[in-house]
Protein backbone atom coordinates (compact mmCIF):
# COMPACT_ATOMS: atom_id res chain seq x y z
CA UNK A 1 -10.16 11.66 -21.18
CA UNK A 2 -7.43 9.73 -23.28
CA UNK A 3 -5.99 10.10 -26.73
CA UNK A 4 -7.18 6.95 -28.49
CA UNK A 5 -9.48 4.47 -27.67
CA UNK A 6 -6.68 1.96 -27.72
CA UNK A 7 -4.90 4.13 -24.54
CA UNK A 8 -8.18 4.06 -22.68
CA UNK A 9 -8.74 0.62 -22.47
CA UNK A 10 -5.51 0.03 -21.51
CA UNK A 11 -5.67 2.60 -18.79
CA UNK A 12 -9.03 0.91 -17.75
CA UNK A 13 -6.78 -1.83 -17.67
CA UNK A 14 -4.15 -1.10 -15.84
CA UNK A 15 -6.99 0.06 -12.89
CA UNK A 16 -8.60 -3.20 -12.95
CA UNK A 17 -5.55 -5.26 -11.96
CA UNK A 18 -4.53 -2.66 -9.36
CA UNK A 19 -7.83 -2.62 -7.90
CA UNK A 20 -7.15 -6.79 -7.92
CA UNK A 21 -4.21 -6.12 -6.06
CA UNK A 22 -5.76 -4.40 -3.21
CA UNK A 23 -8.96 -6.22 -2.78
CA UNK A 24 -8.21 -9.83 -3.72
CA UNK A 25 -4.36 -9.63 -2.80
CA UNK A 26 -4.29 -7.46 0.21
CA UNK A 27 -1.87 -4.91 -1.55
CA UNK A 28 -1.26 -1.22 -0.17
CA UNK A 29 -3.28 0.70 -2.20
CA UNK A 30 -0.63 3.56 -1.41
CA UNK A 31 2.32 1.29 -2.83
CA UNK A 32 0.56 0.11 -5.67
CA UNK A 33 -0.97 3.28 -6.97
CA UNK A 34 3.39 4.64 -7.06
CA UNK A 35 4.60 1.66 -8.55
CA UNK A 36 1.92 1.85 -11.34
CA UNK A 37 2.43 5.44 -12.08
CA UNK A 38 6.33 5.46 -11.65
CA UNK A 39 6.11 2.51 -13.92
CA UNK A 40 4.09 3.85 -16.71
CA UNK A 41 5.41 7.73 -16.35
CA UNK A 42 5.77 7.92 -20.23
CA UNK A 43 1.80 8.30 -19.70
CA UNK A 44 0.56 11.77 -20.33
CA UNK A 45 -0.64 14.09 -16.89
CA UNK A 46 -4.13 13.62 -18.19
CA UNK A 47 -4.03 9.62 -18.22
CA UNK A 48 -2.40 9.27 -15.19
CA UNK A 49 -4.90 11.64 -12.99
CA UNK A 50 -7.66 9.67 -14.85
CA UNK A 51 -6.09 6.28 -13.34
CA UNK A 52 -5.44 7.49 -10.06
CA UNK A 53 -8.98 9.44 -9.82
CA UNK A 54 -10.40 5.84 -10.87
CA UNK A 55 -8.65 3.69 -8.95
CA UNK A 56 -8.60 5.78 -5.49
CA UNK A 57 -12.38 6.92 -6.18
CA UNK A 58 -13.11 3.11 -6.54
CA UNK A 59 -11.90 1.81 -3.52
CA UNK A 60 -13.02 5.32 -1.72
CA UNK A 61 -16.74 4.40 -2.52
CA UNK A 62 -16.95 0.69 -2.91
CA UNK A 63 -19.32 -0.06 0.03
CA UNK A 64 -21.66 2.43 -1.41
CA UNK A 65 -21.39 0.89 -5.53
CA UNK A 66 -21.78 -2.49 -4.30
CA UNK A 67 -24.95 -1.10 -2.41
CA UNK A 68 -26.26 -0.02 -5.99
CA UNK A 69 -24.75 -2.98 -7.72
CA UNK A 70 -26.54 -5.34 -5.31
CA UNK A 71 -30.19 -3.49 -5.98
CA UNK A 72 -30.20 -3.67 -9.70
CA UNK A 73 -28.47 -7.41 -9.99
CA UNK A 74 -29.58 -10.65 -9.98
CA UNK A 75 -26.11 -11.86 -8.65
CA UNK A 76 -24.88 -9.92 -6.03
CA UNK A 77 -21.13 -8.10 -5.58
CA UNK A 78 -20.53 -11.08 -3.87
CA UNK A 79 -21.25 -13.93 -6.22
CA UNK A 80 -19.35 -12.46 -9.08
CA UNK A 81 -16.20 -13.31 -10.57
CA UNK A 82 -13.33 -11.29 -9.12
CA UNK A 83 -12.58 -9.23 -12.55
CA UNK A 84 -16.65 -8.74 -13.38
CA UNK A 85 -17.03 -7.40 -9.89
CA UNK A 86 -13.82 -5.20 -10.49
CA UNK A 87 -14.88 -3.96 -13.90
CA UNK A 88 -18.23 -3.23 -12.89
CA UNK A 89 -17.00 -1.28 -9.79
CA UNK A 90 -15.13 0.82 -11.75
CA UNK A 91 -17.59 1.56 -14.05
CA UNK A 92 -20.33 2.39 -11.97
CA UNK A 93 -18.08 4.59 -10.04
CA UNK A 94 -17.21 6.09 -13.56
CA UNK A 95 -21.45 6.59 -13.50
CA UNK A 96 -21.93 8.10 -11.05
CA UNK A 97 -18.75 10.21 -9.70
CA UNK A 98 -17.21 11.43 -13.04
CA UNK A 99 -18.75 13.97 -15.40
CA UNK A 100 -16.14 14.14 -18.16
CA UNK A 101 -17.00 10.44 -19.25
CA UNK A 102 -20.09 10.06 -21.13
CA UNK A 103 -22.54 6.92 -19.60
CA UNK A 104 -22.39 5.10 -22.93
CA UNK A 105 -18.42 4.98 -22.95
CA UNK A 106 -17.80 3.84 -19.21
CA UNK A 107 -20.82 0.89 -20.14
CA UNK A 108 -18.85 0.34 -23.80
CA UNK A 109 -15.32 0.47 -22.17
CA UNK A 110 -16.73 -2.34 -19.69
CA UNK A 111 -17.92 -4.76 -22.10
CA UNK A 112 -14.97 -4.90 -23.86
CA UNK A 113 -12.62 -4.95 -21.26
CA UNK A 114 -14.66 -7.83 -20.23
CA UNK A 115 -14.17 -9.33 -23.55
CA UNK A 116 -10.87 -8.27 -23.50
CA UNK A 117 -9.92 -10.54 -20.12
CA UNK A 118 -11.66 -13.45 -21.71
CA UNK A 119 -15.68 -13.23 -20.49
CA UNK A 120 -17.48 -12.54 -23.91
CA UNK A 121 -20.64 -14.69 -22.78
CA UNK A 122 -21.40 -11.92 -19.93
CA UNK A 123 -20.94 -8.78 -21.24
CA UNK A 124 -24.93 -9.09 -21.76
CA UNK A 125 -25.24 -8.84 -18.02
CA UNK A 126 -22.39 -6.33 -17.31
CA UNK A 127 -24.20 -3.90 -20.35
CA UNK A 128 -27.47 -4.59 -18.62
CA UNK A 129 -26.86 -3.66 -14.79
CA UNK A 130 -24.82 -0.97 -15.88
CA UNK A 131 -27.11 0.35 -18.48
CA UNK A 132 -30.30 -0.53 -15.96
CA UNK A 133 -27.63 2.17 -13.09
CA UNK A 134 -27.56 4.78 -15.63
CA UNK A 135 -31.13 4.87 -16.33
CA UNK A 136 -32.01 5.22 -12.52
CA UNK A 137 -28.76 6.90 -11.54
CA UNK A 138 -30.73 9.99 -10.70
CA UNK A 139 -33.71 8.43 -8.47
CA UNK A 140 -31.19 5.97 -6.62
CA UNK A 141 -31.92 5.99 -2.58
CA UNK A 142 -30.09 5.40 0.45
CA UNK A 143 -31.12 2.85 3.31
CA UNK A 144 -33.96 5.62 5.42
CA UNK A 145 -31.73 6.94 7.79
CA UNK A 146 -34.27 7.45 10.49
CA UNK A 147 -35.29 3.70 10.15
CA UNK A 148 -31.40 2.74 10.57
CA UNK A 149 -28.69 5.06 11.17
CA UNK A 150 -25.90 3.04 10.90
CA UNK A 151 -26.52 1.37 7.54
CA UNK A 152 -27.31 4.63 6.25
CA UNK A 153 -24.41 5.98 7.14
CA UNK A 154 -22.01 3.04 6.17
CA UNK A 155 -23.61 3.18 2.61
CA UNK A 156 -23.86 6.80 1.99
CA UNK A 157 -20.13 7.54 2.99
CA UNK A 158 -18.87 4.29 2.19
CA UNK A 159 -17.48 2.80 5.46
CA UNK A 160 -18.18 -0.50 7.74
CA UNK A 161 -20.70 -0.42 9.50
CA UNK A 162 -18.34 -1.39 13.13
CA UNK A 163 -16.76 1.93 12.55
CA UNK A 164 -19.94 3.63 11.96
CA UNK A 165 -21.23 2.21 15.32
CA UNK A 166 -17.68 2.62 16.96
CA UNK A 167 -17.86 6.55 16.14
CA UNK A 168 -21.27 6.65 16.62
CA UNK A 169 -21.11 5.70 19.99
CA UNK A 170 -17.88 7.94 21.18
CA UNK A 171 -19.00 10.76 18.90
CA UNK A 172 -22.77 10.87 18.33
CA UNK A 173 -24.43 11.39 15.11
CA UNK A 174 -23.86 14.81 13.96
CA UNK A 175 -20.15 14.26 14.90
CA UNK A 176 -19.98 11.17 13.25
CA UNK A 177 -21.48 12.19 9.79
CA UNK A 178 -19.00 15.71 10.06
CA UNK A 179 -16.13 12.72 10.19
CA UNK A 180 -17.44 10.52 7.22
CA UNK A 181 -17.81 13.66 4.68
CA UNK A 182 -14.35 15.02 5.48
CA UNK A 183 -12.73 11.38 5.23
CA UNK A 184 -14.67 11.81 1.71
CA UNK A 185 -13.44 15.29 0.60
CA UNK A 186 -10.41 16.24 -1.10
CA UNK A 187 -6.82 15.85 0.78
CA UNK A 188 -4.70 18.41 -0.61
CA UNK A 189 -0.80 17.54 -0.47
CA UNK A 190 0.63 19.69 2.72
CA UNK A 191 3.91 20.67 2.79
CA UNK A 192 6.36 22.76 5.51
CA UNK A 193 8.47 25.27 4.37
CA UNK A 194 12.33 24.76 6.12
CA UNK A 195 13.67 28.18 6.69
CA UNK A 196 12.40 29.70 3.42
CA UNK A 197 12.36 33.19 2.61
CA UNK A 198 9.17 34.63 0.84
CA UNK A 199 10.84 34.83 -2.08
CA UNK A 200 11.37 31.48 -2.69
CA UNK A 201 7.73 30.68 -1.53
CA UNK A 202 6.31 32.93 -4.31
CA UNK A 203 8.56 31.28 -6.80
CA UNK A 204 7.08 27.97 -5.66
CA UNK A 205 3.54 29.60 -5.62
CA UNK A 206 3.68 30.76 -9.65
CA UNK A 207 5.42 27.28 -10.86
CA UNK A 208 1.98 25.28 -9.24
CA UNK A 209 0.15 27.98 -10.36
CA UNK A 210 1.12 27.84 -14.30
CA UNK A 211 0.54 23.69 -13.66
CA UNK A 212 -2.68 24.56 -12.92
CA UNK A 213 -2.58 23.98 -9.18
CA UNK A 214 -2.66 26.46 -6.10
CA UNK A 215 -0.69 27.25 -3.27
CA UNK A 216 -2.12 28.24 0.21
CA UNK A 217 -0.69 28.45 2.94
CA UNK A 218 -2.80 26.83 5.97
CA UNK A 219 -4.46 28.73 9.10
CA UNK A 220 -2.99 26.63 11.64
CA UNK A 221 0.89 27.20 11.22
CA UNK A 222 2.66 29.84 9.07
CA UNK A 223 5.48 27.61 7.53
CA UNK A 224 2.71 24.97 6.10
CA UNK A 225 1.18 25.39 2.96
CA UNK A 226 -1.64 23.21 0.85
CA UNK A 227 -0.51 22.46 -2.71
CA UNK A 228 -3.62 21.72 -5.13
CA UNK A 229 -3.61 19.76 -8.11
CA UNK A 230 0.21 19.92 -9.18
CA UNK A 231 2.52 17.96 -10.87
CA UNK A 232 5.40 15.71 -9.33
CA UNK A 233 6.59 17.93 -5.90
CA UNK A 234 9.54 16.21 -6.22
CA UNK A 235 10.65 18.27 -9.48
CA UNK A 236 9.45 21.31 -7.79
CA UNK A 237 12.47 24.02 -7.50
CA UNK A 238 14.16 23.61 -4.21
CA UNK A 239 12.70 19.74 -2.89
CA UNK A 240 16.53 17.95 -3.69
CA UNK A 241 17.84 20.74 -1.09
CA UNK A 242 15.62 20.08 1.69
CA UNK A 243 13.90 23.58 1.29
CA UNK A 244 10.39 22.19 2.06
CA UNK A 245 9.47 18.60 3.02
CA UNK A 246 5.77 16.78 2.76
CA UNK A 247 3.85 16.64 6.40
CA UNK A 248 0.57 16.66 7.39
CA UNK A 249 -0.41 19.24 9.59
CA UNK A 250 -1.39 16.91 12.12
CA UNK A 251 1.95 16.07 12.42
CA UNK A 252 3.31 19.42 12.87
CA UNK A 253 1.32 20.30 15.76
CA UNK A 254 2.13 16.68 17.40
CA UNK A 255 5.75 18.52 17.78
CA UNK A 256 4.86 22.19 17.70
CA UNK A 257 3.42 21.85 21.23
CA UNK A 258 6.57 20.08 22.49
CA UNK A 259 8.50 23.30 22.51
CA UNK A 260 11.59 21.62 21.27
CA UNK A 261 14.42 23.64 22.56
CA UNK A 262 18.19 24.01 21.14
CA UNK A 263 20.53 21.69 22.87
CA UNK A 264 17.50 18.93 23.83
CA UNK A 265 18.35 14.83 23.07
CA UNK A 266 15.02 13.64 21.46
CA UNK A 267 14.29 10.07 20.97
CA UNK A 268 11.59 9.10 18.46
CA UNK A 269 10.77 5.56 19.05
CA UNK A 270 8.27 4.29 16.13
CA UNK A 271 9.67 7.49 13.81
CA UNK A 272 8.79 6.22 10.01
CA UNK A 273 8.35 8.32 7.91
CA UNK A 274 10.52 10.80 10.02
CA UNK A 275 8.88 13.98 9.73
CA UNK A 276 8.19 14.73 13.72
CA UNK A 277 11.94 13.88 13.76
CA UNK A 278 12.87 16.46 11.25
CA UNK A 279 11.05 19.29 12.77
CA UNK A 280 12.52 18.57 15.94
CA UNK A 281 15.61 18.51 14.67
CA UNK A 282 14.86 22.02 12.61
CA UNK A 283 13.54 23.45 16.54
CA UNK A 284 17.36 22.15 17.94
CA UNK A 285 18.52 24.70 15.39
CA UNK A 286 22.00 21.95 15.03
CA UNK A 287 22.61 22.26 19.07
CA UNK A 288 21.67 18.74 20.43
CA UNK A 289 20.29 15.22 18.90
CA UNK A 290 17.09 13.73 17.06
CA UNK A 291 17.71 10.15 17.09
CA UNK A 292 14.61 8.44 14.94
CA UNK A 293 13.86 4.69 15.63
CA UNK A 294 11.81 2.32 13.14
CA UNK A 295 11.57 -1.36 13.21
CA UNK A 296 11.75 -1.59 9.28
CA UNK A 297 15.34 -1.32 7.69
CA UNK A 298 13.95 -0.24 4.27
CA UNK A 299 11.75 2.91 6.14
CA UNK A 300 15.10 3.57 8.30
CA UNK A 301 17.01 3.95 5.23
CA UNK A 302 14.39 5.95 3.24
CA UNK A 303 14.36 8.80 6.82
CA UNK A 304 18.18 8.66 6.82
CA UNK A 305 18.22 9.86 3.11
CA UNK A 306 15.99 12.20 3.90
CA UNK A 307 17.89 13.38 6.66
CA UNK A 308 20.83 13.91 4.37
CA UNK A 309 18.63 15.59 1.21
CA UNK A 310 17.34 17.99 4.10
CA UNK A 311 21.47 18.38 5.60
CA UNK A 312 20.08 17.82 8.67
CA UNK A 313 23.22 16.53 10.46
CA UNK A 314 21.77 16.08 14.18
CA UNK A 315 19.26 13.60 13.68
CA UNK A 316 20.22 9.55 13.03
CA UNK A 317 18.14 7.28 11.64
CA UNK A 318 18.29 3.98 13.67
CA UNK A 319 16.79 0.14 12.98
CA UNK A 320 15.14 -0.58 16.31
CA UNK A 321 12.20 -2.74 17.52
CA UNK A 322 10.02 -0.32 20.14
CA UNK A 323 9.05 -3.22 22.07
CA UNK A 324 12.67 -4.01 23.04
CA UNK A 325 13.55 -1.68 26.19
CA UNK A 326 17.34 -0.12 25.14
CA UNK A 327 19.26 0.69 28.64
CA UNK A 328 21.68 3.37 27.60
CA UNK A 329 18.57 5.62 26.88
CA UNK A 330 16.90 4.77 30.38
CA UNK A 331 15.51 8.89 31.79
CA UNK A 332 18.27 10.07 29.27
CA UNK A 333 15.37 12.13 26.88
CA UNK A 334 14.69 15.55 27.27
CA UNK A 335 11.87 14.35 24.77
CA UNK A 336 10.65 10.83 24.00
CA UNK A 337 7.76 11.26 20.80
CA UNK A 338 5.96 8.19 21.06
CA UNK A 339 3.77 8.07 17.42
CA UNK A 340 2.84 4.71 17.78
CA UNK A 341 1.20 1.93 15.87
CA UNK A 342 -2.81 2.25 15.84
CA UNK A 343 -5.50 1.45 13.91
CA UNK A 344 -4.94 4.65 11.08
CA UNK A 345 -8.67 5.06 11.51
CA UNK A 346 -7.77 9.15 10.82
CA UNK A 347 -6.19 9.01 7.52
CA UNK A 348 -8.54 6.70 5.62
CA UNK A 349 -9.05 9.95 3.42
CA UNK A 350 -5.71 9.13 2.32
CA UNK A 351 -5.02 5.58 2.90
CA UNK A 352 -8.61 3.84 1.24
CA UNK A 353 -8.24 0.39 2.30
CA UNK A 354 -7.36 0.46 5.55
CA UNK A 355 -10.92 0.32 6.39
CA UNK A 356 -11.71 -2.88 4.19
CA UNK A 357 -8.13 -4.21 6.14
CA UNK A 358 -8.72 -3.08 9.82
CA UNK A 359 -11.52 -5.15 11.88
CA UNK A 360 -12.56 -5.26 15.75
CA UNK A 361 -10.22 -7.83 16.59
CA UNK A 362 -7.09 -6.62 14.85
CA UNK A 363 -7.84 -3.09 17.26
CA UNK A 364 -7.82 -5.13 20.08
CA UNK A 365 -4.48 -6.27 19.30
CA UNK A 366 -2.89 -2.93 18.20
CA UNK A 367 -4.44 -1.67 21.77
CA UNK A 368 -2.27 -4.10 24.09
CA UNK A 369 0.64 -3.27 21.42
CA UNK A 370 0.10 0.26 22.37
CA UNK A 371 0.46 -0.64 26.03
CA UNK A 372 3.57 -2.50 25.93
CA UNK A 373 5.12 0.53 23.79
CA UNK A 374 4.00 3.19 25.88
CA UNK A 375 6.03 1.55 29.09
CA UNK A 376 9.02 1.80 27.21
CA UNK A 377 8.68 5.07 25.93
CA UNK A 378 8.22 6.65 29.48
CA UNK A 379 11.26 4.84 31.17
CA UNK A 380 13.25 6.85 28.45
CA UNK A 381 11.92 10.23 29.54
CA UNK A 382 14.25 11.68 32.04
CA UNK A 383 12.90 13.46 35.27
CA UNK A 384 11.22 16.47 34.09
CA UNK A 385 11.42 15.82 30.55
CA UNK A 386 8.19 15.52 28.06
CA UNK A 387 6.80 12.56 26.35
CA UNK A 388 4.58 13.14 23.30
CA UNK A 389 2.14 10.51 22.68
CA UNK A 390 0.03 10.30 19.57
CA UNK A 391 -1.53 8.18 16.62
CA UNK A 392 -3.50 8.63 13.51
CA UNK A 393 -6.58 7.33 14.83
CA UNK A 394 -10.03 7.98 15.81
CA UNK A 395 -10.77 5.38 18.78
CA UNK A 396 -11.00 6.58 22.30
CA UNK A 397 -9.74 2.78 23.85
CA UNK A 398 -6.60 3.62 21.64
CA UNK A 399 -6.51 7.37 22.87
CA UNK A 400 -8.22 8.96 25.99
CA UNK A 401 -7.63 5.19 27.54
CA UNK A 402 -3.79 5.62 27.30
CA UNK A 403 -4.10 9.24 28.68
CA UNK A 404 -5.69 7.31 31.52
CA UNK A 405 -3.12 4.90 31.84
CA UNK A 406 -0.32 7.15 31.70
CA UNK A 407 -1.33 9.24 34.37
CA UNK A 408 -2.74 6.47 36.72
CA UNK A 409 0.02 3.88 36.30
CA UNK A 410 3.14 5.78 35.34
CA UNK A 411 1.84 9.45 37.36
CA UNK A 412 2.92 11.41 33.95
CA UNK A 413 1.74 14.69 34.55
CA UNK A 414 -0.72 16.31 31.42
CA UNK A 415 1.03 19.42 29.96
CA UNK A 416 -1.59 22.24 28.84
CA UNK A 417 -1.15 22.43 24.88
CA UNK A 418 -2.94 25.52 25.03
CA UNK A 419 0.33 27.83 25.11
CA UNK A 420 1.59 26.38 21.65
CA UNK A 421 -1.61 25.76 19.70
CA UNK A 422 -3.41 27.98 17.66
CA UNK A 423 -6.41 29.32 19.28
CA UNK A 424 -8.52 28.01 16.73
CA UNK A 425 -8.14 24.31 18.47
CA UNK A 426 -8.27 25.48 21.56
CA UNK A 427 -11.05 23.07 23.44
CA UNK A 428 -12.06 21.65 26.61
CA UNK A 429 -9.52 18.92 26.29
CA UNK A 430 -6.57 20.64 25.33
CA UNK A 431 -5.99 22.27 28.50
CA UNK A 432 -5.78 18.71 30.05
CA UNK A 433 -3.09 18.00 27.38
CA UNK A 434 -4.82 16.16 24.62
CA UNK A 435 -6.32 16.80 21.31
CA UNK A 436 -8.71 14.75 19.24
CA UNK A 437 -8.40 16.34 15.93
CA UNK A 438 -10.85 15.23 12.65
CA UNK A 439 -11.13 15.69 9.14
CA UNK A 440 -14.52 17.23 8.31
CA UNK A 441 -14.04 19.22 11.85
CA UNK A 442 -10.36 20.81 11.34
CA UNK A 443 -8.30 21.42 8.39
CA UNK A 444 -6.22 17.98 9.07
CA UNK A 445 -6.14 14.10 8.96
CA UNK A 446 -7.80 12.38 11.63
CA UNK A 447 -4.72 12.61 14.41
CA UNK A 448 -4.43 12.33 18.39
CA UNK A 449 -2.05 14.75 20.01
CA UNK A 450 -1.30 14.35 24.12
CA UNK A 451 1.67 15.80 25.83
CA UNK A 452 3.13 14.35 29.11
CA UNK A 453 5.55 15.70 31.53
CA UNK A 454 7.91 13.02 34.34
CA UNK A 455 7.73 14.35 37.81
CA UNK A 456 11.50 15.32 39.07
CA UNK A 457 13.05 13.45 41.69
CA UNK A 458 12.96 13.83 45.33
């Protein structure tokens, strides 16, 4: 797992107070998990996968460990001291989700890094639940699922038990559970190829492939390929010159079914972290304008060097708040992409604690957000123009409502997405010009894809 016992405790470490970070002070797990790594990159590849297996897998099932925690402990997840409760999630999850370390070590690693962080008089009780876990680990049951659905459900895949009832209720059961295993499976990294030729591809293919790793390219679009298990893509031949840039597929389709046409002005209004705006841009093939809006100066600055690594020269970064209504673009966008703030129910696969940070009543508030967004966005869309709204969420108030309200309030007309989708995701909504798409159901994040056209004048 590590070279000396002296590296793995202080990997252990290292997890513990990033796990800290997320759960007791409300850090990104995203944000912390880079920092870490960049931080400590004189690690080898071995130590850091190990860290980030532990620390993601940790927070990915820690509705389901404190389940197990709770059934063979006197004092429950919730009693304990932050860094017990931390050091026996970790360990547990060590139990029961990774086969190259041995029981006894992840119970002997977590009595002394108990020790270690200054609680010698309980590493009695964190040997003996942990010990008492690996003894049962085999026999341990869920909550009867015919008895009660929605803890079962909540505990088995790990998720709250409002979204559990919240999908259960716009999805149904069989749905629901397809959702909560795919959130659960493994996310490779996508990436979209920028004008490559299939010689560079197959160079890129055999340096992942002597890393260990895989490249496949991915049966919804041919210029988007699945890396698996590689090294830094960053150091990959060809990143610094723009040849290929990281996107979800999701996020492909959002603009592949815009037809984006040479000579177009597109205005992206919540645009972080630019990639819609870049493959419009690529679709103007340099003949018109991509102008990509974000109310954060640091994410502005981050798409307008990615703009320039990429030599994309028609598309401008821009620090704008969406909720502030800008005249000079009033019905002057052929396009208007309106990938607006939601709930990110879709990409907890990726993104682990937005389901400890999200709750009912912060969804409520991101819906009327929503609202106030969406009228701006379609008093930029000139007469017969398009406006694409979407968000990374699985919610029907935050979706299918605002389809509603487009077309009852502001008469947007749907567009079909039929012509420009694969046929694969052809379904009876995507003629009416939306798309629910989930992990566990497609090959994507959980994303929300609806295409609008304004009614010309006279």
């Amino acid at each position: 797992m590590t070279k000396t016992v002296e590296n793995q405790i202080n990997t252990r470490a290292l997890v513990m107070d990033m796990l800290l970070e997320v759960t007791q002070n409300q850090a990104y797990s995203h944000i912390v998990i880079r920092e870490v790594l960049n931080k400590y990159n004189y690690l080898s590849n071995q130590e850091k996968s190990f860290m980030k297996r532990l620390f993601e897998g940790t927070l990915e099932r820690m509705i389901e460990i404190d389940y197990f925690l709770n059934l063979y402990s006197k004092v429950k997840v919730s009693k304990m001291k932050p860094v017990i409760r931390t050091i026996m999630r970790m360990s547990v999850y060590q139990i029961m989700y990774m086969d190259a370390v041995p029981d006894a070590a992840a119970c002997n690693e977590a009595v002394k890094l108990a020790q270690k962080k200054g609680f010698a008089t309980l590493k009695g009780f964190v040997n003996g639940v942990l010990r008492n876990i690996v003894r049962n680990k085999d026999a341990l049951s869920y909550p009867d699922k015919e008895k009660n659905a929605v803890s079962y459900l909540s505990v088995k895949y790990s998720m709250p038990e409002w979204i559990v009832e919240l999908w259960l209720k716009q999805l149904g059961i069989e749905r629901t559970e397809q959702v909560l295993a795919g959130l659960l499976a493994e996310h490779p990294v996508t990436v979209r190829f920028r004008n490559c030729d299939a010689g560079y591809i197959e160079q890129v293919r055999k340096i992942v492939e002597k890393q260990g790793g895989a490249l496949k390219q991915h049966p919804y679009l041919p210029y988007a390929y699945h890396i698996e298990k590689t090294d830094d893509l960053t150091k990959l031949p060809g990143f610094q010159e723009g040849n290929f840039v990281i996107q979800d597929v999701s996020s492909m389709l959002a603009v592949e079914v815009l037809g984006v046409k040479p000579g177009m002005q597109v205005l992206d209004i919540c645009a972080a972290p630019g990639g819609k705006s870049m493959l419009a841009a690529d679709f103007l093939q340099k003949e018109g304008l991509v102008e990509a809006r974000d109310i954060s100066t640091n994410k502005v600055a981050l798409m307008q060097e990615n703009f320039d690594r990429c030599r994309i020269e028609n598309a401008k970064a821009v620090v704008w708040d969406a909720l502030d209504f800008d005249e000079a673009w009033k019905e002057k966008a052929d396009i208007v992409i309106a990938d607006i703030p939601c709930s990110g129910l879709g990409i907890i696969g990726k993104k682990r604690d937005i389901k400890y940070k999200m709750n009912e009543e912060a969804v409520k508030s991101i819906e009327a957000l929503q609202t106030q967004i969406l009228e701006k966005a379609v008093a930029y869309v000139k007469p017969g123009g398009k406006l694409l709204f979407s968000t990374c969420t699985i919610n029907q108030e935050e979706n299918e409502a605002h389809v509603a309200l487009l077309q009852e309030k502001y008469h947007m007309t749907p567009v079909s997405l039929n012509e420009r989708l694969p046929e694969a995701l052809h379904n009876d909504t995507t003629q009416k010009g939306y798309l629910q798409l989930l992990p566990g159901v497609h090959e994507t994040d959980g994303f929300f894809i609806s295409v609008f056209c304004k009614k010309e004048k006279g």
